[in-house]
Structures are given as structure tokens and as C-alpha cells.
Protein backbone atom coordinates (compact mmCIF):
# COMPACT_ATOMS: atom_id res chain seq x y z
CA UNK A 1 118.75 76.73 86.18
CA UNK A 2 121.34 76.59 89.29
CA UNK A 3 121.00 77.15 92.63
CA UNK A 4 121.18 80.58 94.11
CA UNK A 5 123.49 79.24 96.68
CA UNK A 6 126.00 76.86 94.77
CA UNK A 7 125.94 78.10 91.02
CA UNK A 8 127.51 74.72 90.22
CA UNK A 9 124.67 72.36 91.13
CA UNK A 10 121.23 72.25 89.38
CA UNK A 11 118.09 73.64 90.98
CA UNK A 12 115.77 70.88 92.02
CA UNK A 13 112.88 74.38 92.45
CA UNK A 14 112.23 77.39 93.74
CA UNK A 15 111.49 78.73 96.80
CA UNK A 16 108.19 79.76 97.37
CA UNK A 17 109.22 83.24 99.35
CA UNK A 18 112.33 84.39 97.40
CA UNK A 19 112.10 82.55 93.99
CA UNK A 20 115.93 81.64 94.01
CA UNK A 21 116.68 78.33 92.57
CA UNK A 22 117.31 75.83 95.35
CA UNK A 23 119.86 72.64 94.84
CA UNK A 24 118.59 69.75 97.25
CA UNK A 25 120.95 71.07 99.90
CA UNK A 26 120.03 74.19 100.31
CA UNK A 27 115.85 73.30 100.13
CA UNK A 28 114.17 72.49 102.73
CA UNK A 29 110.51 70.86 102.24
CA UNK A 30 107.42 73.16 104.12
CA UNK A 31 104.34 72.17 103.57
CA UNK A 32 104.57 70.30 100.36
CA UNK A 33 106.66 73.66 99.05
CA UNK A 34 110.26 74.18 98.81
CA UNK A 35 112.24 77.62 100.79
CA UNK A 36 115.59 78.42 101.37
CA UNK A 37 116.97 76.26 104.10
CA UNK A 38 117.64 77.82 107.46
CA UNK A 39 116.47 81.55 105.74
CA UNK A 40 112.50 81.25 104.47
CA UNK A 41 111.22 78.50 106.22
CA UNK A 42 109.12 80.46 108.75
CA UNK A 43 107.88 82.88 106.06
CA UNK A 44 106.74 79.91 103.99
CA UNK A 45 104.85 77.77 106.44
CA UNK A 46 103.06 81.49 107.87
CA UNK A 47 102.23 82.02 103.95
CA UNK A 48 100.86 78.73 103.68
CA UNK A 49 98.93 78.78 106.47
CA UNK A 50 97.49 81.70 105.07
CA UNK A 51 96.95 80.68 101.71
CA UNK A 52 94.47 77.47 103.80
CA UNK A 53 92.79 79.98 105.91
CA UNK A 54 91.62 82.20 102.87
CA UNK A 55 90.67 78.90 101.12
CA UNK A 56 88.34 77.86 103.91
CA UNK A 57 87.06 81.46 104.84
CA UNK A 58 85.83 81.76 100.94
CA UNK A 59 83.93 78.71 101.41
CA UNK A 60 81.97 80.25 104.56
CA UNK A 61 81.77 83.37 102.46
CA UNK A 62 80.02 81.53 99.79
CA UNK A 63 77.34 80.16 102.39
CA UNK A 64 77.05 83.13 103.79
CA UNK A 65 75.69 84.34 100.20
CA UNK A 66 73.62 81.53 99.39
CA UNK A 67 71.77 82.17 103.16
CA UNK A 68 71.51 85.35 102.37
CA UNK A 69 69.81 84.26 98.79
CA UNK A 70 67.56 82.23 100.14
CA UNK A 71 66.54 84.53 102.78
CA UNK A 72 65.83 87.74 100.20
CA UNK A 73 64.25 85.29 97.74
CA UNK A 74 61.37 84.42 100.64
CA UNK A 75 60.63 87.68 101.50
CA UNK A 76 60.51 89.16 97.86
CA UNK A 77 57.83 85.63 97.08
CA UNK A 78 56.07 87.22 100.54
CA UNK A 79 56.13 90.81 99.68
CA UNK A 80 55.23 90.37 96.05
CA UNK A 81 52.34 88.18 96.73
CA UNK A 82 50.92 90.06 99.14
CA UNK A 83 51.16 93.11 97.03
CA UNK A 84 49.36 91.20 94.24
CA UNK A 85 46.97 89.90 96.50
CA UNK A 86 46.17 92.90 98.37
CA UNK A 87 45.55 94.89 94.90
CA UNK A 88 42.37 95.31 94.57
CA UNK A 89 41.73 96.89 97.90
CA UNK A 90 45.01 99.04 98.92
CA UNK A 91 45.62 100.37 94.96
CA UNK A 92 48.78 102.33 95.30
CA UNK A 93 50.19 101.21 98.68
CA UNK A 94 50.09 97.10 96.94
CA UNK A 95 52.27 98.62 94.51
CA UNK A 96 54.98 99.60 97.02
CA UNK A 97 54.82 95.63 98.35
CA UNK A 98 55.10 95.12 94.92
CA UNK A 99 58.24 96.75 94.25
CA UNK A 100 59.75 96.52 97.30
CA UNK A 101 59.11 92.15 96.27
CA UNK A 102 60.94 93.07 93.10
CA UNK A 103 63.85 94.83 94.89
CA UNK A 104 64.22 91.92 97.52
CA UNK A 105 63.95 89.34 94.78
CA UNK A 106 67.13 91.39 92.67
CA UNK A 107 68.84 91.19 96.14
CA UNK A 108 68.53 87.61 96.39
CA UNK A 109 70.00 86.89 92.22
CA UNK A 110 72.89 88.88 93.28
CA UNK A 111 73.27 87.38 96.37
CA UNK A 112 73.34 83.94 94.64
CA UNK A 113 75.58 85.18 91.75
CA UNK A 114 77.96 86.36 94.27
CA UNK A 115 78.37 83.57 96.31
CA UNK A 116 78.90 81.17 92.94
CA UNK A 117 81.55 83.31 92.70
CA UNK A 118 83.44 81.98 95.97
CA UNK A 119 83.03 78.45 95.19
């Protein structure tokens, strides 16, 4: 491949905004990524810097779902044991603890499931 710019020297890469083949005078190095000197060098350091801040915000998003995991998992343990505990005395309305623990506790897998997703 040659460069976009000078079709008689050899592309040393590609710039990360445009895709043209870039010979080492026309590249310019951005972040540990090549773009078109003087032309994409803005564009690439903005789309770099947004490529980091979606990395990191995935990582909070991921905590945010293992929190919220823990948190459902407690409550359905609370709910369904008190449901099961409270039985023999409330009949139909231990049920609705019951369930209600069930629901909480399905919350909390797909919680979890979802946040393994973000790692």
C-alpha cells in the first residue's frame, strides 16, 4: 500500500479517522495512533478520548450492576424467609413475600449477569 498523499512512497499505516494510507511524512503520531498530518489530528485525539471515557464508564456500569445484585439478592433472602417463616400463621399473604423473594432474587441473577457483561 502507498500513501494517500505521495502515491510513490509506502504507507507506514493508516489513519485512524480517514483510513488513507499515511507515508511517515504525512503521519502524525496521536495518542499511540497514526492521522493525517495537519488534517485529522483533532478528530483523532477527540475519538480517543472518547474511546477511554467509554472504557472507564463501562467499568462503573459494571459496579453499578453488581451493587445492584447484591442489594436485590438481600432483600429476596429477607422477603423469602420471612414468607417461609411467617407460613403457618398469614397462609396466603406469606405466599406473596414468597414470590415477591423469588422475583427480587431473579432481579438480582440478572443484575449480576448483566454487569459480567461490562467487565
Amino acid at each position: 500500500m502507498n500513501c494517500f498523499y505521495h502515491p510513490e512512497a509506502p504507507a507506514i499505516g493508516l489513519c485512524k479517522h480517514c483510513q488513507r494510507g499515511l507515508c511517515s511524512e504525512c503521519a502524525a503520531v496521536i495518542d499511540d495512533v497514526l492521522a493525517c498530518l495537519h488534517r485529522h489530528e483533532d478528530d483523532v485525539h477527540k475519538q480517543e478520548q472518547l474511546i477511554a471515557r467509554n472504557l472507564f464508564q463501562s467499568k462503573r456500569v459494571a459496579s453499578g450492576y453488581m451493587r445492584n445484585a447484591t442489594f436485590y439478592g438481600l432483600v429476596a433472602v429477607v422477603f423469602a424467609g420471612f414468607g417461609i417463616w411467617q407460613y403457618r400463621y398469614l397462609g396466603l399473604q406469606a405466599v406473596v413475600f414468597i414470590m415477591l423473594g423469588g422475583f427480587l432474587l431473579y432481579a438480582a441473577a440478572a443484575n449480576y449477569f448483566e454487569g459480567r457483561k461490562h467487565k
